[in-house]
Protein backbone atom coordinates (compact mmCIF):
# COMPACT_ATOMS: atom_id res chain seq x y z
CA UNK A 1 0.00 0.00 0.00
CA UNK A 2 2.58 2.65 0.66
CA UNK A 3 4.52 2.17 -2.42
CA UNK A 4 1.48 2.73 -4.24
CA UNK A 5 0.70 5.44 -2.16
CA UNK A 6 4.12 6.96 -2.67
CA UNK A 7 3.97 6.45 -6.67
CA UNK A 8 0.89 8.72 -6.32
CA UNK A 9 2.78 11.32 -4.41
CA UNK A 10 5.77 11.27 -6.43
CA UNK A 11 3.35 12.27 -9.77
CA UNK A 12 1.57 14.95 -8.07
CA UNK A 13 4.64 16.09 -6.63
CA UNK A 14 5.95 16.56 -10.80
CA UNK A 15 4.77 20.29 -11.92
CA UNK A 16 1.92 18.73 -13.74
CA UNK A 17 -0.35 15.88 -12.61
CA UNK A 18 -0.72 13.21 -15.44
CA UNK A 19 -4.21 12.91 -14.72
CA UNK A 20 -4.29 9.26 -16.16
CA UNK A 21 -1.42 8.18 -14.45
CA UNK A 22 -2.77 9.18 -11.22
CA UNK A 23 -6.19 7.84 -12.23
CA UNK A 24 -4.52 4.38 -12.73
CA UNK A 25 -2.50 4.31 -9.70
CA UNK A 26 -5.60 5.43 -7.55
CA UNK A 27 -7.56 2.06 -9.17
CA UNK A 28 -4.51 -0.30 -8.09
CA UNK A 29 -4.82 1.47 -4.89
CA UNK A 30 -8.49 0.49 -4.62
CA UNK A 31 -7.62 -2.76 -5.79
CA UNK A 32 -5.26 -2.98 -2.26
CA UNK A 33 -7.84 -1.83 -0.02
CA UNK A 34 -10.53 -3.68 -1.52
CA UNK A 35 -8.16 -7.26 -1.68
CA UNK A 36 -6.68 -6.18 1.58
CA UNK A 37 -8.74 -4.58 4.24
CA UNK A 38 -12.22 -4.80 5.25
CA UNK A 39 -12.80 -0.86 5.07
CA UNK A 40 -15.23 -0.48 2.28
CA UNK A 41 -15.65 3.44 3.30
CA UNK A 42 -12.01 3.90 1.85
CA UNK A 43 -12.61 1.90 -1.38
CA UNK A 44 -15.44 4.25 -1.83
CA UNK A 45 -13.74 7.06 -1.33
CA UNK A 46 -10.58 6.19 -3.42
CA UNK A 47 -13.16 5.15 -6.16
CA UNK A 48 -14.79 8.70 -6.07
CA UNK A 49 -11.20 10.07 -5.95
CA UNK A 50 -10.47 8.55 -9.49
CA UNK A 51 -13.80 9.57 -10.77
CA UNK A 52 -13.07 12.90 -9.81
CA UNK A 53 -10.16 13.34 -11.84
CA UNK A 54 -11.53 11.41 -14.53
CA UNK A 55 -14.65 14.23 -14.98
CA UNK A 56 -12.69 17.56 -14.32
CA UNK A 57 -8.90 16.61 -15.11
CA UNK A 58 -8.38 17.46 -11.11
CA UNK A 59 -9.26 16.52 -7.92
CA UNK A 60 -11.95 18.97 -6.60
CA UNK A 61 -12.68 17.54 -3.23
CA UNK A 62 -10.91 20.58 -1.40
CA UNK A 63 -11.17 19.69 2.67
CA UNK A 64 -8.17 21.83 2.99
CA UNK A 65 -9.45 25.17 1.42
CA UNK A 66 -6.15 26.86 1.52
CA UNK A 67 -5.03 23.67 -0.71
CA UNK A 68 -5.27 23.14 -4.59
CA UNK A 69 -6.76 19.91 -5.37
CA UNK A 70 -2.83 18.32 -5.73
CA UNK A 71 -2.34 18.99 -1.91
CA UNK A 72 -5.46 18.24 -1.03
CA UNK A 73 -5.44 14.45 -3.34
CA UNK A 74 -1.83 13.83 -1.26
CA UNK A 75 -3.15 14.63 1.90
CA UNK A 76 -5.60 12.27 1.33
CA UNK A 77 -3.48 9.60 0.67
CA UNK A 78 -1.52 10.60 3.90
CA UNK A 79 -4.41 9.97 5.97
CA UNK A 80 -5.42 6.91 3.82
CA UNK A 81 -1.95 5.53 4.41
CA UNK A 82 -2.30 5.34 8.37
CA UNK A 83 -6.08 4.82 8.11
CA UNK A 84 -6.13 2.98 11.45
CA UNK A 85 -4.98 5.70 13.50
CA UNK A 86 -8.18 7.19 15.22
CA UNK A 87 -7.62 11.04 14.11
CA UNK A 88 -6.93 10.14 10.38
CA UNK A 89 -10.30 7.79 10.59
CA UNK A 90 -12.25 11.20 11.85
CA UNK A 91 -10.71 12.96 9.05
CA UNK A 92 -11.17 10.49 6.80
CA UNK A 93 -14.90 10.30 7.57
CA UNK A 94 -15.29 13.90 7.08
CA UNK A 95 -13.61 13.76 3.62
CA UNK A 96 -16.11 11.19 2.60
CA UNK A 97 -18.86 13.29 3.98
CA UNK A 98 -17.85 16.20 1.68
CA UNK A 99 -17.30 13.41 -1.47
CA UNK A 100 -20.82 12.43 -1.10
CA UNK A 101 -22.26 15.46 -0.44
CA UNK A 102 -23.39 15.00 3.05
CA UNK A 103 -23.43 18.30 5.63
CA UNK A 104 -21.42 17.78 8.77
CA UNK A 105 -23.76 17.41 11.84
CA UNK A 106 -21.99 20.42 13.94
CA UNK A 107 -22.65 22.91 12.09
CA UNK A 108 -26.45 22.19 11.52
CA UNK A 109 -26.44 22.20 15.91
CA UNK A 110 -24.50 25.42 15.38
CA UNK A 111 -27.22 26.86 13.60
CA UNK A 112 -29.77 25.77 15.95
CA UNK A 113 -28.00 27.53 18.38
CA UNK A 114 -28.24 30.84 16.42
């Protein structure tokens, strides 16, 4: 998994991101996860990842707004590469959230308290 994961990094760390390069690596990485680990969640997300790319020639999942869609597609993969650890699983689950559209629950009890 991590020399996948590191293949990825090393393309998006090249000035331009060969968007079907990364899209390939990002299926073998699914391939890992789903041969590998019981996390379906991930698979998911890695498969919306590629998709991603695959529509707008970037990654446009931005969790990290400062972040282009290159730094925010490696950081990803940083918190997909120690996936057990239980702050990367938060974040992870948040990322997904945003993926598939859903709003996080704070800020709806935020805006009850308003």
């Amino acid at each position: 998994m991590k020399q996948i994961i590191d293949k990825i990094k090393a393309e998006l760390n090249q000035g331009g991101m060969d968007a079907d390069k990364v899209i390939s690596q990002l299926k073998e990485l699914r391939e890992f996860f789903k041969a590998n680990l019981k996390e379906p969640g991930y698979v998911r997300m890695i498969r919306l990842a590629y998709e991603d790319i695959e529509a707008n020639g970037d990654y446009t999942f931005l969790f990290l707004e400062e972040s282009d869609g290159k730094e925010n597609l490696a950081y990803l993969l940083d918190l997909l590469a120690d996936h057990a650890n239980k702050y990367n699983r938060e974040e992870l689950q948040e990322i997904r959230n945003l993926m598939e559209g859903i709003e996080p629950e704070i800020e709806e009890a935020e805006e009850l308290d308003a």
